[in-house]
Structures are given as structure tokens and as C-alpha cells.
C-alpha atoms as a PDB file:
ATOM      1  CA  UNK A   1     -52.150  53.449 -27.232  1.00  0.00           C
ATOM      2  CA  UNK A   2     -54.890  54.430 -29.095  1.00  0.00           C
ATOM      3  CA  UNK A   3     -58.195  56.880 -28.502  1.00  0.00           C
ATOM      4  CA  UNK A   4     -61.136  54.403 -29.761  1.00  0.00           C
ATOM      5  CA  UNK A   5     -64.808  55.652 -30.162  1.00  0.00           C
ATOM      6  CA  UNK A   6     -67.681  52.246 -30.802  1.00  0.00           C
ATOM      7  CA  UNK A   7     -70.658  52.570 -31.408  1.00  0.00           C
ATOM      8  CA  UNK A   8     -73.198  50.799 -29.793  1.00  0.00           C
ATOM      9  CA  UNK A   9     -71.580  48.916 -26.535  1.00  0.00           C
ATOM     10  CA  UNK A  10     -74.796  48.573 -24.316  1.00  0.00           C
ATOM     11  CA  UNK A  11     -74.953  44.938 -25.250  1.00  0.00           C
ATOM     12  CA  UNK A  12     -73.391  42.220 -27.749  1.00  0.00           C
ATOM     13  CA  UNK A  13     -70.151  42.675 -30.017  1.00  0.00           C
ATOM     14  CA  UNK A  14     -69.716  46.420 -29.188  1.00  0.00           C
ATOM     15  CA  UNK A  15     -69.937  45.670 -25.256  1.00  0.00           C
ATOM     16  CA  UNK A  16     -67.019  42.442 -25.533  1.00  0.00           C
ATOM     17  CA  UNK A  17     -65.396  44.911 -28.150  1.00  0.00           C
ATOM     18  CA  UNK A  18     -65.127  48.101 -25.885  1.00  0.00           C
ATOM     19  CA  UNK A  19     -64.376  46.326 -22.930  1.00  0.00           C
ATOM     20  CA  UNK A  20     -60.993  43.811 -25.042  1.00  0.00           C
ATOM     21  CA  UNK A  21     -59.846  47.409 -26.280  1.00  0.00           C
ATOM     22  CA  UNK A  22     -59.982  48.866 -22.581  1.00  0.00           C
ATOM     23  CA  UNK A  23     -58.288  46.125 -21.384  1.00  0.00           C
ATOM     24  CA  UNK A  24     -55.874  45.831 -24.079  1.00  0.00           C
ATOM     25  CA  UNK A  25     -54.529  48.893 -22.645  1.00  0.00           C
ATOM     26  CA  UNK A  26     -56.564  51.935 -25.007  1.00  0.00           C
ATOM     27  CA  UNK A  27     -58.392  54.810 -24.390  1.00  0.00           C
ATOM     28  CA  UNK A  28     -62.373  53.801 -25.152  1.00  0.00           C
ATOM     29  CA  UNK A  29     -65.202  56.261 -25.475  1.00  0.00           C
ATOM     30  CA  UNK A  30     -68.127  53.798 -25.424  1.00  0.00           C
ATOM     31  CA  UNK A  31     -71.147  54.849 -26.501  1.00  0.00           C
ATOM     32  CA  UNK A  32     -74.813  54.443 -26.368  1.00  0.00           C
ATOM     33  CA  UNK A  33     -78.564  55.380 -26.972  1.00  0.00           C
ATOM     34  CA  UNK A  34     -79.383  55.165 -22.811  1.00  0.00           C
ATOM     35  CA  UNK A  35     -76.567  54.182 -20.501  1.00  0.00           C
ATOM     36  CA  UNK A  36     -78.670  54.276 -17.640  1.00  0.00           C
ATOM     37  CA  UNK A  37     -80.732  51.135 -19.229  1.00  0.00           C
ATOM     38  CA  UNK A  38     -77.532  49.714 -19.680  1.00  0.00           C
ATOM     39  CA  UNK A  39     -75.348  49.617 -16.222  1.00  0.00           C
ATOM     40  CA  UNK A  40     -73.211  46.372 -17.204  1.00  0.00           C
ATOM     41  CA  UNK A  41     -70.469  48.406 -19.000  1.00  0.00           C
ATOM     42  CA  UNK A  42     -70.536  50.713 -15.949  1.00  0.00           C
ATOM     43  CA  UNK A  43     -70.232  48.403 -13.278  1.00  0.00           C
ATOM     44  CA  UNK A  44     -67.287  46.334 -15.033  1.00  0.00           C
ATOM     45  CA  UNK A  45     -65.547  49.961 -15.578  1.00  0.00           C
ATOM     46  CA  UNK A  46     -65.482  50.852 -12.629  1.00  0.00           C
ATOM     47  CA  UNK A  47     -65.043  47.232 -10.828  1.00  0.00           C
ATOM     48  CA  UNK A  48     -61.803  46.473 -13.005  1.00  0.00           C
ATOM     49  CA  UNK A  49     -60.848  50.672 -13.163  1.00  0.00           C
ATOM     50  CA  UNK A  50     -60.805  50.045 -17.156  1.00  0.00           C
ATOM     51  CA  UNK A  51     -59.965  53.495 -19.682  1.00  0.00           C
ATOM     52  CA  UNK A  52     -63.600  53.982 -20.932  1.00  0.00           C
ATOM     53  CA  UNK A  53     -65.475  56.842 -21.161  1.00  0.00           C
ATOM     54  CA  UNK A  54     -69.330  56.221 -21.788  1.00  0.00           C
ATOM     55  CA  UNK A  55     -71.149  58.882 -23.372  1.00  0.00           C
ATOM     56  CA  UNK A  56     -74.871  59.275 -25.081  1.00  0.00           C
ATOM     57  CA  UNK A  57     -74.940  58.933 -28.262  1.00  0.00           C
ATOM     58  CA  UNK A  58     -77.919  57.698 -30.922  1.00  0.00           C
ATOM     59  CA  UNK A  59     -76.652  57.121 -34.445  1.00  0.00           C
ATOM     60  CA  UNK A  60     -80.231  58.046 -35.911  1.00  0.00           C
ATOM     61  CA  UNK A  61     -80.291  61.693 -34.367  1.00  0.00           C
ATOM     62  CA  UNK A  62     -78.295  64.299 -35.583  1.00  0.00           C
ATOM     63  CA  UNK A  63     -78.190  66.660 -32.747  1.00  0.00           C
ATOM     64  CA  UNK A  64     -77.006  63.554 -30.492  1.00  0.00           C
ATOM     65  CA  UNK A  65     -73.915  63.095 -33.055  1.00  0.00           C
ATOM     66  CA  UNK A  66     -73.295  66.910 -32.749  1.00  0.00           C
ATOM     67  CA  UNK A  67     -73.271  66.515 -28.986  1.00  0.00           C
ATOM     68  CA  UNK A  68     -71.372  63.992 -28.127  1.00  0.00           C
ATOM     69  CA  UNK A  69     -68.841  64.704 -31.266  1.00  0.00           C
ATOM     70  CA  UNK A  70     -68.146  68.054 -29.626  1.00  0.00           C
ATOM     71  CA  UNK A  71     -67.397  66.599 -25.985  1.00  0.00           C
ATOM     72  CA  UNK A  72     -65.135  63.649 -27.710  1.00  0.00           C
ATOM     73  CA  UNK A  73     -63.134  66.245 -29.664  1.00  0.00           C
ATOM     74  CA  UNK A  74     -62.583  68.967 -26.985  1.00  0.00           C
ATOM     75  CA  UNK A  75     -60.885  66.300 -25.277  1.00  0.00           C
ATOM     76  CA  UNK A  76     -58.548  64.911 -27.810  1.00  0.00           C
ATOM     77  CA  UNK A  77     -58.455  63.312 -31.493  1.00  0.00           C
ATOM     78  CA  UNK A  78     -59.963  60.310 -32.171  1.00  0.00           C
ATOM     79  CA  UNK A  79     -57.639  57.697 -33.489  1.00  0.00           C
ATOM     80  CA  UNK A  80     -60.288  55.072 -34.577  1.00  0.00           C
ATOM     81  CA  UNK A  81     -63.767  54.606 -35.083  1.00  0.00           C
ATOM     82  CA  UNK A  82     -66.018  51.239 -34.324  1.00  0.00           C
ATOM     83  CA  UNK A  83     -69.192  51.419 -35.848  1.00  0.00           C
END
């Protein structure tokens, strides 16, 4: 299966989109601005023990992009990206 980062799942499209990937059967790395103001994807994780990773991340700030690019690639290629 695939590694899948998206953009953008605290809420909405991104949210239903990282959570049919997960349970599709792929590896998501779901990201957001502030996770903590956004425990839904958490809880559903962890309730239904889905493949996603959540990590920080704010499309508008380049040291966030440098950040969480750098933990996403020292674990593995990314195989497709949801923006």
C-alpha cells in the first residue's frame, strides 16, 4: 500500500480523506496547523487502531514545512501527496 501525506485533515474533505485512505488499508501522515485543537482525528485513530501518523504542519510557514518534511522523510518516501 501506499505512504500518503494530506494536507489539512483537522476538519472537512482532508479529515473524511485521511481517515478512507487509512482505512483503505495505507500508510497516512495527516497533517495539521494545531492537532491539539483538533482531537477528532486522534480519537478515531486510536479507537479504530487506523495507519495515521499526525504531525504539525502549517502550509504558510516555511520552517514548519522544513520540520515536518524532515521527520516524514527520515522515516520513509512519500508515495503521494494530498494537498
Amino acid at each position: 500500500m501506499s505512504r500518503i501525506l494530506i494536507t489539512g485533515t483537522s476538519r472537512g474533505i482532508g479529515l473524511e480523506t485521511a481517515l478512507l485512505l487509512a482505512r483503505a488499508g495505507h500508510s497516512v501522515i495527516a497533517t495539521m496547523r494545531n492537532p491539539a485543537a483538533s482531537p477528532e482525528l486522534a480519537r478515531i485513530t486510536a479507537a479504530e487502531s487506523l495507519p495515521i501518523q499526525i504531525e504539525t504542519l502549517d502550509v504558510n510557514a516555511d520552517d514548519s514545512v522544513q520540520t515536518c518534511m524532515r521527520k516524514v522523510h527520515a522515516t520513509g518516501p512519500l508515495d503521494v501527496l494530498v494537498k
